[in-house]
PDB file of N, CA and C in Angstrom:
ATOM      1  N   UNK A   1      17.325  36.458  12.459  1.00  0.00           N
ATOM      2  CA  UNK A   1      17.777  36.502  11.088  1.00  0.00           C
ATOM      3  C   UNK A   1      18.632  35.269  10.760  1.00  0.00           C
ATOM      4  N   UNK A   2      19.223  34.904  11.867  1.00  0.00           N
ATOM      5  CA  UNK A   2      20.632  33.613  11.190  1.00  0.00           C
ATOM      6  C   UNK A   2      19.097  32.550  11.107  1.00  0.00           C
ATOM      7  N   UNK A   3      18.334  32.519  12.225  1.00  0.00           N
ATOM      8  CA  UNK A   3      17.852  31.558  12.311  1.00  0.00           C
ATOM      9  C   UNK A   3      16.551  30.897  10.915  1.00  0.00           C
ATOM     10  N   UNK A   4      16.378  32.271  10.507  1.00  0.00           N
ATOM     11  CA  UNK A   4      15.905  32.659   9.171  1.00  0.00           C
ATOM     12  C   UNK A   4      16.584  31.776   8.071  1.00  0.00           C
ATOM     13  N   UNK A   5      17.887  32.139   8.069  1.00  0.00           N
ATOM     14  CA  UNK A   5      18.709  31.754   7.114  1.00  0.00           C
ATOM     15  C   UNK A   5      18.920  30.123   7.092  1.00  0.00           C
ATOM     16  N   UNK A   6      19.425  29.662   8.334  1.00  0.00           N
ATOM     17  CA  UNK A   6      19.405  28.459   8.591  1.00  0.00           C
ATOM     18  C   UNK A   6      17.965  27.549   8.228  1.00  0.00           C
ATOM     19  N   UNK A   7      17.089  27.833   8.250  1.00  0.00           N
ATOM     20  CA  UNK A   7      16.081  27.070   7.252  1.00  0.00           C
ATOM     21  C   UNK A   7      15.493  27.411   6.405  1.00  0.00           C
ATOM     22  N   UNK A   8      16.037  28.592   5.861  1.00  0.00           N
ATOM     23  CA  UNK A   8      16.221  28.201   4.127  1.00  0.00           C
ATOM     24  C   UNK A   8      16.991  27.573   3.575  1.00  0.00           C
ATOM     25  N   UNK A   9      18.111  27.249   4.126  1.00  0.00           N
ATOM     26  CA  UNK A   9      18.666  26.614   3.682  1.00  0.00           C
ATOM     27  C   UNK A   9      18.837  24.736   3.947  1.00  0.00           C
ATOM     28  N   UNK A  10      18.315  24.162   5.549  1.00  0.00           N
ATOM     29  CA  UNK A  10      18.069  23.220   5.890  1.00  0.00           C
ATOM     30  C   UNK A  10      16.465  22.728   4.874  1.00  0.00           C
ATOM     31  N   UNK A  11      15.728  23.369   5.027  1.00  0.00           N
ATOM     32  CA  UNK A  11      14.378  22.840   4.994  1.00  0.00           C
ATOM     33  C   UNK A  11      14.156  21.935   3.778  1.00  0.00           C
ATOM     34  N   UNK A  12      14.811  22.870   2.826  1.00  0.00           N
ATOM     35  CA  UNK A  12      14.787  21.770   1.373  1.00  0.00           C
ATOM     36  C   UNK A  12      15.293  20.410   1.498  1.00  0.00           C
ATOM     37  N   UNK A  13      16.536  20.486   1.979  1.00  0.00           N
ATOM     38  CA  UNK A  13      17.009  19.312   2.189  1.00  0.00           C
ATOM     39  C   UNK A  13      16.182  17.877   3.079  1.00  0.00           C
ATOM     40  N   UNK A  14      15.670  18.560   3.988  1.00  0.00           N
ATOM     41  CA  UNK A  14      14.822  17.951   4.870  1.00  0.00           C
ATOM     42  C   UNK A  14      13.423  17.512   4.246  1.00  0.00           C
ATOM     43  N   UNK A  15      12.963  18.800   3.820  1.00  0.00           N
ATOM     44  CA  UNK A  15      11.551  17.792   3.123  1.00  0.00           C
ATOM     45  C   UNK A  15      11.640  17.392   1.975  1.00  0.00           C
ATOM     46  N   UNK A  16      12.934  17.113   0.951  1.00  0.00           N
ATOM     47  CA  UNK A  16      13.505  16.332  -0.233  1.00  0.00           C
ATOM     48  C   UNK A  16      13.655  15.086   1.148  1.00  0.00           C
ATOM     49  N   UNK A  17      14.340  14.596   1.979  1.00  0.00           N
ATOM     50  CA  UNK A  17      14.515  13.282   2.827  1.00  0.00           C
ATOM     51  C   UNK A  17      12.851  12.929   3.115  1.00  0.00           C
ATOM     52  N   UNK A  18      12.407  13.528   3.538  1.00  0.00           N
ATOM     53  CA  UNK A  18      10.893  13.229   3.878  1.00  0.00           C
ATOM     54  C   UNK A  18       9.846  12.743   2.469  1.00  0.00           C
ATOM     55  N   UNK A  19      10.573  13.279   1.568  1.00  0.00           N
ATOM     56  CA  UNK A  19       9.510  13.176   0.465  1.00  0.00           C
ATOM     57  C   UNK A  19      10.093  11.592   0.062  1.00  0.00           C
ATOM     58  N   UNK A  20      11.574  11.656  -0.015  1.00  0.00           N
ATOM     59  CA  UNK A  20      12.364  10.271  -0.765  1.00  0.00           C
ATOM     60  C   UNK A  20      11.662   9.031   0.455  1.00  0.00           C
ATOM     61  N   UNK A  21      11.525   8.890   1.662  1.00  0.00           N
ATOM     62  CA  UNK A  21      11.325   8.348   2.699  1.00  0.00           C
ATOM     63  C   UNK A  21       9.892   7.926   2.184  1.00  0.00           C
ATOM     64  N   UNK A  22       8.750   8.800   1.913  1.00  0.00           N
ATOM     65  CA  UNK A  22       7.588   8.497   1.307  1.00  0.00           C
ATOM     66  C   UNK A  22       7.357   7.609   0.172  1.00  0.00           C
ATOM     67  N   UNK A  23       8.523   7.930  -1.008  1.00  0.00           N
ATOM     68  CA  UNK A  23       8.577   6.998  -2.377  1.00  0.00           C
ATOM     69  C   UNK A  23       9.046   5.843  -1.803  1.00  0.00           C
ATOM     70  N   UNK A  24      10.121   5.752  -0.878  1.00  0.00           N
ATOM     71  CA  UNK A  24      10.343   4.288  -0.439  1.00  0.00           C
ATOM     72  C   UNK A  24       9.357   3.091  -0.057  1.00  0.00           C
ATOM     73  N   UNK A  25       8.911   4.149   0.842  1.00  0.00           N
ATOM     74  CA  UNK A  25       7.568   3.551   1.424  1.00  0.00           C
ATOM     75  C   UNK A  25       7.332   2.853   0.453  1.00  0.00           C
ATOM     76  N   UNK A  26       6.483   3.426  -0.458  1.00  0.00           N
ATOM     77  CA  UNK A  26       5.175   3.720  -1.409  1.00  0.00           C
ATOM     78  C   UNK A  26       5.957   2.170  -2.474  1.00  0.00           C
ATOM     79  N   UNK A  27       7.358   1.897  -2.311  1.00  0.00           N
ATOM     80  CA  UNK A  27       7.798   1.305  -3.968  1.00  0.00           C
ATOM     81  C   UNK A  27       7.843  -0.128  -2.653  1.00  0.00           C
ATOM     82  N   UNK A  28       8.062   0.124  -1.337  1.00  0.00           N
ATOM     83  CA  UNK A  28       8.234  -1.248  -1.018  1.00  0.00           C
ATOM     84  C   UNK A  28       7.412  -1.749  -0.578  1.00  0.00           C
ATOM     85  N   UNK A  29       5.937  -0.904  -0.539  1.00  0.00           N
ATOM     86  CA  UNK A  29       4.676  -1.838   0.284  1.00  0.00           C
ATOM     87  C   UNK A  29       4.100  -2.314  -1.173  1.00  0.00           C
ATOM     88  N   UNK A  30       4.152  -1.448  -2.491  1.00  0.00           N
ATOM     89  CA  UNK A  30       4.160  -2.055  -3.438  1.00  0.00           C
ATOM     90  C   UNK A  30       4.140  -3.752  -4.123  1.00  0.00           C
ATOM     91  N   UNK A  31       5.579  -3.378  -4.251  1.00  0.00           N
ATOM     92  CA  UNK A  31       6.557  -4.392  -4.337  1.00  0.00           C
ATOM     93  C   UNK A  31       6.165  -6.488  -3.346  1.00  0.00           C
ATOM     94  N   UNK A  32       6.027  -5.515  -1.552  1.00  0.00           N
ATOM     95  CA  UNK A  32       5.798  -6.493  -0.930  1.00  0.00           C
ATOM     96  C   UNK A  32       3.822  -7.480  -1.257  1.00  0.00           C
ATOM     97  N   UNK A  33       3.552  -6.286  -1.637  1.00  0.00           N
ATOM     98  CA  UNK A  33       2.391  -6.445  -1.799  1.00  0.00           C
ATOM     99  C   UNK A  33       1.877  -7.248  -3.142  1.00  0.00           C
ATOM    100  N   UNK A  34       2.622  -6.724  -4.465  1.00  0.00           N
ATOM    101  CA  UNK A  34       2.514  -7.893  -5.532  1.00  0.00           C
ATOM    102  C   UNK A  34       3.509  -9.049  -5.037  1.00  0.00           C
ATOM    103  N   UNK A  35       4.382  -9.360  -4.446  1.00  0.00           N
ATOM    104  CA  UNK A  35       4.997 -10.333  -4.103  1.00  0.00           C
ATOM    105  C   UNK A  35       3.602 -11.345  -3.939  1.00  0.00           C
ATOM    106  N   UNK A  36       3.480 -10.585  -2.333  1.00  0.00           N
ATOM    107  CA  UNK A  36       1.852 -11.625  -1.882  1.00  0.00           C
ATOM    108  C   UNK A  36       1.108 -12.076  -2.815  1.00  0.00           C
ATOM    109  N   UNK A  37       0.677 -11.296  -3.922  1.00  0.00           N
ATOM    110  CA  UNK A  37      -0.455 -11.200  -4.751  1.00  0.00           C
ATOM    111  C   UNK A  37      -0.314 -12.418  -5.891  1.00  0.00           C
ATOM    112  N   UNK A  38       1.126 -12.343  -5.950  1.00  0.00           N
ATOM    113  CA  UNK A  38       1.953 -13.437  -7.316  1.00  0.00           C
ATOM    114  C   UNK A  38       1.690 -14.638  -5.995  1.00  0.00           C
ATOM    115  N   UNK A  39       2.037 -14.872  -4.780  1.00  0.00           N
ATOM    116  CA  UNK A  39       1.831 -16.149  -4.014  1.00  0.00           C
ATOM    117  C   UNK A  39       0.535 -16.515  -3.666  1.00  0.00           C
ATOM    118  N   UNK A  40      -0.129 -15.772  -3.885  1.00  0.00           N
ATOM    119  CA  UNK A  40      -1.666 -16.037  -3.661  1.00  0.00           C
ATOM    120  C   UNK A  40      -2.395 -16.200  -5.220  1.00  0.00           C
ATOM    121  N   UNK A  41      -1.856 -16.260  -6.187  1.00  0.00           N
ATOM    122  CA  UNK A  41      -2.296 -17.082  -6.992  1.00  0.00           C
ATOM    123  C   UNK A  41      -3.210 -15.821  -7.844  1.00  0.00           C
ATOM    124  N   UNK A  42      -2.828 -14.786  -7.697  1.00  0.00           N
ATOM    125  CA  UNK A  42      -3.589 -13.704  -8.459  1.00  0.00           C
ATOM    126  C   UNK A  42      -4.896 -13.165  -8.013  1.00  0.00           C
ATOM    127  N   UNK A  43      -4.920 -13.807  -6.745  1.00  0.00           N
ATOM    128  CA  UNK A  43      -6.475 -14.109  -5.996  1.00  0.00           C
ATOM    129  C   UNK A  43      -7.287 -12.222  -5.626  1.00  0.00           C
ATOM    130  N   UNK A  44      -7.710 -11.666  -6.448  1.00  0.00           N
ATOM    131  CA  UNK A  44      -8.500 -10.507  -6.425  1.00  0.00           C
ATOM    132  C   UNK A  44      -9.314 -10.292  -5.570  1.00  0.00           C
ATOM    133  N   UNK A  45      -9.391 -10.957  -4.955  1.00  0.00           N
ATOM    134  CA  UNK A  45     -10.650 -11.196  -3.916  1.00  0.00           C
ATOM    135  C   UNK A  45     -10.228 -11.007  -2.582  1.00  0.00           C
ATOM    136  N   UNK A  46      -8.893 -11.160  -2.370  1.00  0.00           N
ATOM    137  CA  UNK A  46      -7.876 -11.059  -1.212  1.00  0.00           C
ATOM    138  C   UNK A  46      -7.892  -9.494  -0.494  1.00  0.00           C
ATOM    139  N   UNK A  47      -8.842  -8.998   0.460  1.00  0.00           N
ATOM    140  CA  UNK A  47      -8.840  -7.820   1.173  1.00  0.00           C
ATOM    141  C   UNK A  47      -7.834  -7.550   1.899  1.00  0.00           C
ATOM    142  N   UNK A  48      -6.815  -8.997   2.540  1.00  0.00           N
ATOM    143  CA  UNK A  48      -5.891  -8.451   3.287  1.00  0.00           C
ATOM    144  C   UNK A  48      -4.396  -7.862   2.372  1.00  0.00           C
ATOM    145  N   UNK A  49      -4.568  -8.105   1.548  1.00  0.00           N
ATOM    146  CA  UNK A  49      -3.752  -7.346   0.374  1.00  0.00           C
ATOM    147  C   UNK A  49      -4.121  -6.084  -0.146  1.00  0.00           C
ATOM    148  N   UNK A  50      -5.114  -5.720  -0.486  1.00  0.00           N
ATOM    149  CA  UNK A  50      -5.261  -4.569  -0.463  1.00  0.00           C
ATOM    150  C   UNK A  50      -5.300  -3.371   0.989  1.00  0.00           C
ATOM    151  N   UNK A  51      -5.685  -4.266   1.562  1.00  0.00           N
ATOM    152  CA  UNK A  51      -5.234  -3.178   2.839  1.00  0.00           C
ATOM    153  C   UNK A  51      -4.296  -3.520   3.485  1.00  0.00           C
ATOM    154  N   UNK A  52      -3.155  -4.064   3.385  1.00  0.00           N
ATOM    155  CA  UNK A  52      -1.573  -3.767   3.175  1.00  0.00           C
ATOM    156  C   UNK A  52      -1.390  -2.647   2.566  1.00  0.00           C
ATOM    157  N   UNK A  53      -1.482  -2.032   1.252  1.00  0.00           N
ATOM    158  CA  UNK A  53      -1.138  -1.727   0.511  1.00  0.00           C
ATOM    159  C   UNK A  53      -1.613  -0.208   0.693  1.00  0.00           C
ATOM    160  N   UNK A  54      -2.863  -0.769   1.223  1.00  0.00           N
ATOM    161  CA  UNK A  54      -3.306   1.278   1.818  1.00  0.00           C
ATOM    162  C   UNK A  54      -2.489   1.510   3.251  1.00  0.00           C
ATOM    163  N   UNK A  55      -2.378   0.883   3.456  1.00  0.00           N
ATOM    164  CA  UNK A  55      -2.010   1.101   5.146  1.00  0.00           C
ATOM    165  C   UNK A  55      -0.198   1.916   4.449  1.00  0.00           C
ATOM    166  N   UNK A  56       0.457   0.726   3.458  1.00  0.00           N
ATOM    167  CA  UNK A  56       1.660   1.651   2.868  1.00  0.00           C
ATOM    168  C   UNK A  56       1.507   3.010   2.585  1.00  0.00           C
ATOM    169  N   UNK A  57       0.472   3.283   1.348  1.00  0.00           N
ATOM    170  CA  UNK A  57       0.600   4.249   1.308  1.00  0.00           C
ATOM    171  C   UNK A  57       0.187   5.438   1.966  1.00  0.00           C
ATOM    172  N   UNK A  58      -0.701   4.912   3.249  1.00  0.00           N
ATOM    173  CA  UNK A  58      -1.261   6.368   4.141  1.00  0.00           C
ATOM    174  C   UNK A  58      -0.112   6.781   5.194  1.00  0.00           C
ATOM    175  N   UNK A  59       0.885   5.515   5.317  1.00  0.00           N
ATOM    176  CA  UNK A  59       2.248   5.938   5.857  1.00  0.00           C
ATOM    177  C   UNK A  59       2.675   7.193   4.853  1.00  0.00           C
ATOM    178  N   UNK A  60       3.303   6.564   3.796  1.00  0.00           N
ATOM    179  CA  UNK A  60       3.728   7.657   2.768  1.00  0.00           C
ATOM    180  C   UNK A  60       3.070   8.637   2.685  1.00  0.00           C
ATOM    181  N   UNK A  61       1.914   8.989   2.507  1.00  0.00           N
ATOM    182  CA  UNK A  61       1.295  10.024   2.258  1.00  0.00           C
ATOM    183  C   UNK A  61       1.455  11.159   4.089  1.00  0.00           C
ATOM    184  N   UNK A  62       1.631  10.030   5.094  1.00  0.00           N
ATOM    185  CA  UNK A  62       1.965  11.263   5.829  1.00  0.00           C
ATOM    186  C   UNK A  62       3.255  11.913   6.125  1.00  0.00           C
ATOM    187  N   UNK A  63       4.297  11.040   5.761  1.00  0.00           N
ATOM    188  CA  UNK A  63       5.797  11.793   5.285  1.00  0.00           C
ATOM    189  C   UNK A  63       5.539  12.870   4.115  1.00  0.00           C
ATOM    190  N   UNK A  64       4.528  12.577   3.193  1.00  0.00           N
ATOM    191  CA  UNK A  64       5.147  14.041   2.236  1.00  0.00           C
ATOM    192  C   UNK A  64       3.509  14.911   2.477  1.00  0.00           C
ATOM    193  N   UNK A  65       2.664  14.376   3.414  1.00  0.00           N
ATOM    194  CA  UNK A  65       2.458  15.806   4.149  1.00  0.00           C
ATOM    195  C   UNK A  65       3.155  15.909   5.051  1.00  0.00           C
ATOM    196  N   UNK A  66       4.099  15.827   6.137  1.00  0.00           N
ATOM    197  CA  UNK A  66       4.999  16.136   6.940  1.00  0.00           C
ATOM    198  C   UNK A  66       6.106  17.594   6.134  1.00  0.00           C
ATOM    199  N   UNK A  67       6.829  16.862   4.972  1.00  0.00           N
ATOM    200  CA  UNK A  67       7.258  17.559   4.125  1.00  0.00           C
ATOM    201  C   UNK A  67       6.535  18.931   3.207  1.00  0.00           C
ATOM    202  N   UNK A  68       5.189  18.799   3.184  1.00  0.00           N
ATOM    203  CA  UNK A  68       4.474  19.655   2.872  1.00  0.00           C
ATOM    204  C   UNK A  68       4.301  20.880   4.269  1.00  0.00           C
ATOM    205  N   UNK A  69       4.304  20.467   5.080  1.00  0.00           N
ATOM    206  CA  UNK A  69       4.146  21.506   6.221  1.00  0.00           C
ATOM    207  C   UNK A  69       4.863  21.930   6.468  1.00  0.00           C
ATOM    208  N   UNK A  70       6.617  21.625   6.291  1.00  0.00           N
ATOM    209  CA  UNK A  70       7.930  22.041   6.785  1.00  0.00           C
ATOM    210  C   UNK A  70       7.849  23.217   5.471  1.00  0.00           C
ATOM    211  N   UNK A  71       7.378  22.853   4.687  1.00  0.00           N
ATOM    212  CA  UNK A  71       7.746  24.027   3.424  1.00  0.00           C
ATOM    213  C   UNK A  71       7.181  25.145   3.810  1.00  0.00           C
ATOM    214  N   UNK A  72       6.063  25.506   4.699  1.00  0.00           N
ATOM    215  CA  UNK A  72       5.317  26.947   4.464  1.00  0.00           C
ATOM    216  C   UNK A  72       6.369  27.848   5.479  1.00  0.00           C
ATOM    217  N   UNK A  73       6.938  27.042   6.179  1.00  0.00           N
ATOM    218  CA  UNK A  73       8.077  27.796   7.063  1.00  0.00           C
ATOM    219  C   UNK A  73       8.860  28.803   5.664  1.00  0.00           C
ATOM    220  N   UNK A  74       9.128  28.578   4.523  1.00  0.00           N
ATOM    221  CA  UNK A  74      10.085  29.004   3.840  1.00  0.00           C
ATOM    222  C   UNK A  74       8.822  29.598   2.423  1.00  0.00           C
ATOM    223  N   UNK A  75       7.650  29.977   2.685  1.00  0.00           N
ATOM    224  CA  UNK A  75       6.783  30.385   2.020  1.00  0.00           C
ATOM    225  C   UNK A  75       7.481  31.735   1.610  1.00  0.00           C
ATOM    226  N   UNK A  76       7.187  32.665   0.596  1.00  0.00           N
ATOM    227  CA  UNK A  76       7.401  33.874   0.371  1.00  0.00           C
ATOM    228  C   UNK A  76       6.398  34.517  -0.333  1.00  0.00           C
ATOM    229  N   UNK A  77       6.151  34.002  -1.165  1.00  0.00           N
ATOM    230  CA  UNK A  77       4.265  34.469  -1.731  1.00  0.00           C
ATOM    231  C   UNK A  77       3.348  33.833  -1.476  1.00  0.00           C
ATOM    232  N   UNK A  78       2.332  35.206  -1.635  1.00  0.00           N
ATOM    233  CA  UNK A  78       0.806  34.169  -1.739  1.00  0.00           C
ATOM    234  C   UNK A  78       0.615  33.236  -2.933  1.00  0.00           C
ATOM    235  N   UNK A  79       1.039  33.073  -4.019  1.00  0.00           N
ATOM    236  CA  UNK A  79       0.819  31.955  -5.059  1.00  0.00           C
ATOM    237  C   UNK A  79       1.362  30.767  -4.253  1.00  0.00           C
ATOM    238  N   UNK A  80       2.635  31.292  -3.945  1.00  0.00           N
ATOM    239  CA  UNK A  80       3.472  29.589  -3.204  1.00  0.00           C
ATOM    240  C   UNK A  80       2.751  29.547  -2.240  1.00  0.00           C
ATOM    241  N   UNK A  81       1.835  30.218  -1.831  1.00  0.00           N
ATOM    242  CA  UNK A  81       0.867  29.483  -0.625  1.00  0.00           C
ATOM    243  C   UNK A  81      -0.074  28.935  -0.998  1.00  0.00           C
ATOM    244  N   UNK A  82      -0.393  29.569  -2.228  1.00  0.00           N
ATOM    245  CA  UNK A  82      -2.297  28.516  -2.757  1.00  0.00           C
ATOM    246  C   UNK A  82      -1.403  27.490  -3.373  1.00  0.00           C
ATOM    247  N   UNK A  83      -0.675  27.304  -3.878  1.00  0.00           N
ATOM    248  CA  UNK A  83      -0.027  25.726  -4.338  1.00  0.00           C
ATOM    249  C   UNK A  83       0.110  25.266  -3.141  1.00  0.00           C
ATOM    250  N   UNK A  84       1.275  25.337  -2.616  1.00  0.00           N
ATOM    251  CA  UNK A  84       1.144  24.291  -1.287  1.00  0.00           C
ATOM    252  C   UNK A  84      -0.027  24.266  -0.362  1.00  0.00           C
ATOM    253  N   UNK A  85      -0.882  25.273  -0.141  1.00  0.00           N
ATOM    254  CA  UNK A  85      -2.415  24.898   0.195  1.00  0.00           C
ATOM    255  C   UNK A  85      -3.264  23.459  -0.683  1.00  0.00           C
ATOM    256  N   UNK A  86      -3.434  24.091  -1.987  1.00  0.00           N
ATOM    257  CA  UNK A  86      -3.876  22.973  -2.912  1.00  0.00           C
ATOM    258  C   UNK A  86      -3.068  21.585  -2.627  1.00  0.00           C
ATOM    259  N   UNK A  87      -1.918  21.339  -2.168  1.00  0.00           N
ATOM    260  CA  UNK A  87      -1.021  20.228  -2.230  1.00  0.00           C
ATOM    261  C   UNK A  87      -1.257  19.723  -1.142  1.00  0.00           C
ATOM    262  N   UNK A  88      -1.577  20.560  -0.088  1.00  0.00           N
ATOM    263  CA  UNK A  88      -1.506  19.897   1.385  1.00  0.00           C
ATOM    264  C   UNK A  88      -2.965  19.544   1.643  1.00  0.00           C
ATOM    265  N   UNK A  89      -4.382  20.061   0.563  1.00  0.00           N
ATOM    266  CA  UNK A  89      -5.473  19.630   1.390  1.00  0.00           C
ATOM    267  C   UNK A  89      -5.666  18.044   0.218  1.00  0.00           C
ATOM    268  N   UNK A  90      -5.094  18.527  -1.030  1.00  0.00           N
ATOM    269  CA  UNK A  90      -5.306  17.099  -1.602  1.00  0.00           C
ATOM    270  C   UNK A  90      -4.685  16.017  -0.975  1.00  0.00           C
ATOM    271  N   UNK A  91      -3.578  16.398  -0.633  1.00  0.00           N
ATOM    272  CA  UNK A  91      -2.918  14.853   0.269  1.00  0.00           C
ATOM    273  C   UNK A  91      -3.987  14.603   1.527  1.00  0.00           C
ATOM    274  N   UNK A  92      -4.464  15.645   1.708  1.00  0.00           N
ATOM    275  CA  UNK A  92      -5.272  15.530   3.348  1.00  0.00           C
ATOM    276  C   UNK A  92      -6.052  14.110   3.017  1.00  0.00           C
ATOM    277  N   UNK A  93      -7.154  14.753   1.811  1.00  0.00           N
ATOM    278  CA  UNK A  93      -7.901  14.279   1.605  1.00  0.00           C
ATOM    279  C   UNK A  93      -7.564  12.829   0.889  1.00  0.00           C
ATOM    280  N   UNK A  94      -7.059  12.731   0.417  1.00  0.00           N
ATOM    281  CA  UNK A  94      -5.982  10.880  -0.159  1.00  0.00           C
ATOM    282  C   UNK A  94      -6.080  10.615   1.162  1.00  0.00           C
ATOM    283  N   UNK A  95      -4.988  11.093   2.326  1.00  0.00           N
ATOM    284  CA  UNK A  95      -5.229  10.173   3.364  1.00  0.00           C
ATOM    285  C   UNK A  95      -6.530   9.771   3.923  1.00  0.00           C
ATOM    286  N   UNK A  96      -7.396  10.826   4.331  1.00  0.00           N
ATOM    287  CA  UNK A  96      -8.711  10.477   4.933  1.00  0.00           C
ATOM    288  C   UNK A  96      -9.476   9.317   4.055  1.00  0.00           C
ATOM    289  N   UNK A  97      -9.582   9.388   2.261  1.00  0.00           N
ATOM    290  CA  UNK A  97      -9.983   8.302   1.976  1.00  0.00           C
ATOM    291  C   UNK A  97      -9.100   6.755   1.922  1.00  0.00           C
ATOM    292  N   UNK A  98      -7.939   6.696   2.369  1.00  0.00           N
ATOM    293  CA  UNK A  98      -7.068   5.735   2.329  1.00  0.00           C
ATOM    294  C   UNK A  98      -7.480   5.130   3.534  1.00  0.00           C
ATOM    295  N   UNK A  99      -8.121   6.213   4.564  1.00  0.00           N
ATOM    296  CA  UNK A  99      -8.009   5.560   5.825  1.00  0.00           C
ATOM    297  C   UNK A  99      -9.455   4.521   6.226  1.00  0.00           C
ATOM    298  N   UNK A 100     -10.364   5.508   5.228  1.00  0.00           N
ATOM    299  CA  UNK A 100     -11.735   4.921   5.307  1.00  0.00           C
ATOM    300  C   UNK A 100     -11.436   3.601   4.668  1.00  0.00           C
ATOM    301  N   UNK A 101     -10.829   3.498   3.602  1.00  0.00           N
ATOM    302  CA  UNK A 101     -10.473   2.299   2.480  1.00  0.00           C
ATOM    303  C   UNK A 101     -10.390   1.468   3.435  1.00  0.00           C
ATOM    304  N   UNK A 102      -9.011   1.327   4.319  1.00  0.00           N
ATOM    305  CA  UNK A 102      -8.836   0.553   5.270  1.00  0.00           C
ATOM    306  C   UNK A 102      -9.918   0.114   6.089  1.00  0.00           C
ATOM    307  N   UNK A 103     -10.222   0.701   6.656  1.00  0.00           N
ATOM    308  CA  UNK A 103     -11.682   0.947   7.966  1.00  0.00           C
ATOM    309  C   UNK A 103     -12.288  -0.135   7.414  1.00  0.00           C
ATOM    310  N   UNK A 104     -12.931   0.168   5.869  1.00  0.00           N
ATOM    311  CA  UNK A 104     -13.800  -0.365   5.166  1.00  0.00           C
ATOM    312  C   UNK A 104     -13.626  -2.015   4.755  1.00  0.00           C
ATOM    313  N   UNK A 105     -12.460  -2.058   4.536  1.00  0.00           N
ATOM    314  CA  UNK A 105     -11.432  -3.595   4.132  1.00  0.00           C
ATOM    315  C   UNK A 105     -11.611  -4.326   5.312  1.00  0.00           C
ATOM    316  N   UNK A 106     -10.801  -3.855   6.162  1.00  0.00           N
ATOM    317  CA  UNK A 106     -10.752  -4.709   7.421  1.00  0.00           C
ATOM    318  C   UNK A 106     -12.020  -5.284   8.215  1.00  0.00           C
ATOM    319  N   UNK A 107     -13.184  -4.136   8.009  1.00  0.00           N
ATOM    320  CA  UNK A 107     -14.520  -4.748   8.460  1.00  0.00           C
ATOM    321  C   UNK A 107     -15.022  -5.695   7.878  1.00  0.00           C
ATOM    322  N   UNK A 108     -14.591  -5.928   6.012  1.00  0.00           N
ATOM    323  CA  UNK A 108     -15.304  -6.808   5.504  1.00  0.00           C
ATOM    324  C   UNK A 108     -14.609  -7.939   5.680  1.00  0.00           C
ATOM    325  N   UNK A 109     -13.241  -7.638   5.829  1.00  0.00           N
ATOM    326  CA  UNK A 109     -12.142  -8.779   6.127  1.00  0.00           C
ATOM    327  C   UNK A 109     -12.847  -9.529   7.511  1.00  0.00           C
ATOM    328  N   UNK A 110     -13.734  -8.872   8.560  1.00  0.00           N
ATOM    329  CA  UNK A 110     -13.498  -9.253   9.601  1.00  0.00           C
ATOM    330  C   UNK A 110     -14.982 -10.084   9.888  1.00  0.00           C
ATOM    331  N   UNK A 111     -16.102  -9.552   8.834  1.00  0.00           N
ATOM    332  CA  UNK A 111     -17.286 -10.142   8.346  1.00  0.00           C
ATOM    333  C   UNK A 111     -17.033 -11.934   7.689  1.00  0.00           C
ATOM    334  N   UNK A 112     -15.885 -11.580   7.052  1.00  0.00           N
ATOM    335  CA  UNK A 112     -15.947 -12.674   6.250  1.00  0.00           C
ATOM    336  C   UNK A 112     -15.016 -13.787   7.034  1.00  0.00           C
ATOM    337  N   UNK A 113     -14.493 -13.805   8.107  1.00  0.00           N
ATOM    338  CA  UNK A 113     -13.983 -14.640   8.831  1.00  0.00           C
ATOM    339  C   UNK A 113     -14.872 -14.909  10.138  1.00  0.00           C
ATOM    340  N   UNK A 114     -15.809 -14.259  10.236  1.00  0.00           N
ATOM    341  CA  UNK A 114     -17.002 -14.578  11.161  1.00  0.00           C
ATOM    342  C   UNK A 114     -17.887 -15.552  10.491  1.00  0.00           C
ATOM    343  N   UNK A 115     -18.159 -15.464   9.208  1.00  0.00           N
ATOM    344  CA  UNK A 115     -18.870 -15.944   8.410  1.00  0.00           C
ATOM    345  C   UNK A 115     -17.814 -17.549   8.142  1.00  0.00           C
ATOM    346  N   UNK A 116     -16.735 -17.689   7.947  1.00  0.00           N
ATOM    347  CA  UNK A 116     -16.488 -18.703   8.203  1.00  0.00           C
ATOM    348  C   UNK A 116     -16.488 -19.534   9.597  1.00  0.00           C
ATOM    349  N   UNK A 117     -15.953 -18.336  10.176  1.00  0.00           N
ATOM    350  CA  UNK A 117     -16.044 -19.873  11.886  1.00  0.00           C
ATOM    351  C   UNK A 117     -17.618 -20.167  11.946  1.00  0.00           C
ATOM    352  N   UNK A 118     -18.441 -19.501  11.179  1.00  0.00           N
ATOM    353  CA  UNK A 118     -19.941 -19.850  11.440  1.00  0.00           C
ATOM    354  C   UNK A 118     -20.891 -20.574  11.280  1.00  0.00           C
TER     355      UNK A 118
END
């Protein structure tokens, strides 16, 4: 029972840090990322910038699913379970395509520097 109590009352706090930890992420791979983008001359074509930028946010996205999983500890209904269900498979799924994004970037990134030494 204490131990009950003790994360209801910790947990919020904890996955509010986990979630803020995620926006950080998310505002400074941003941030670092138009930096690059303004020094590279606006260059759209630049894959290793965009996959910077996923690689940020599939970090983030696994802090506030981290934070999404600490919450069902403190579940009390079934509604607050199909929301945080719905919340935790959409992030799933953001990450899995963030990750392919990457996968996908870096191969062409890695095509197109073969294609130059060639």
């Amino acid at each position: 029972m204490a131990i009950e109590m003790f994360l209801e009352k910790t947990i919020p706090y904890i996955t509010g840090t986990l979630e803020t930890i995620g926006v950080f992420i998310i505002v400074f791979a941003s941030l670092k990322t138009f930096i690059k983008f303004i020094k590279n001359k606006f260059d759209f074509n630049d894959e290793s910038l965009k996959i910077e930028l996923a690689k940020g946010l599939a970090l983030s996205l696994e802090f506030k699913l981290a934070a999404e999983i600490l919450k069902t500890v403190i579940i009390r209904t079934l509604d607050e379970f199909i929301i945080l269900s719905a919340v935790v498979v959409l992030r799933v799924i953001l990450t899995f395509v963030i990750h392919w994004e990457i996968k996908t970037g870096l191969k062409e990134e890695n095509n197109r520097v073969e294609e130059i030494h060639n």
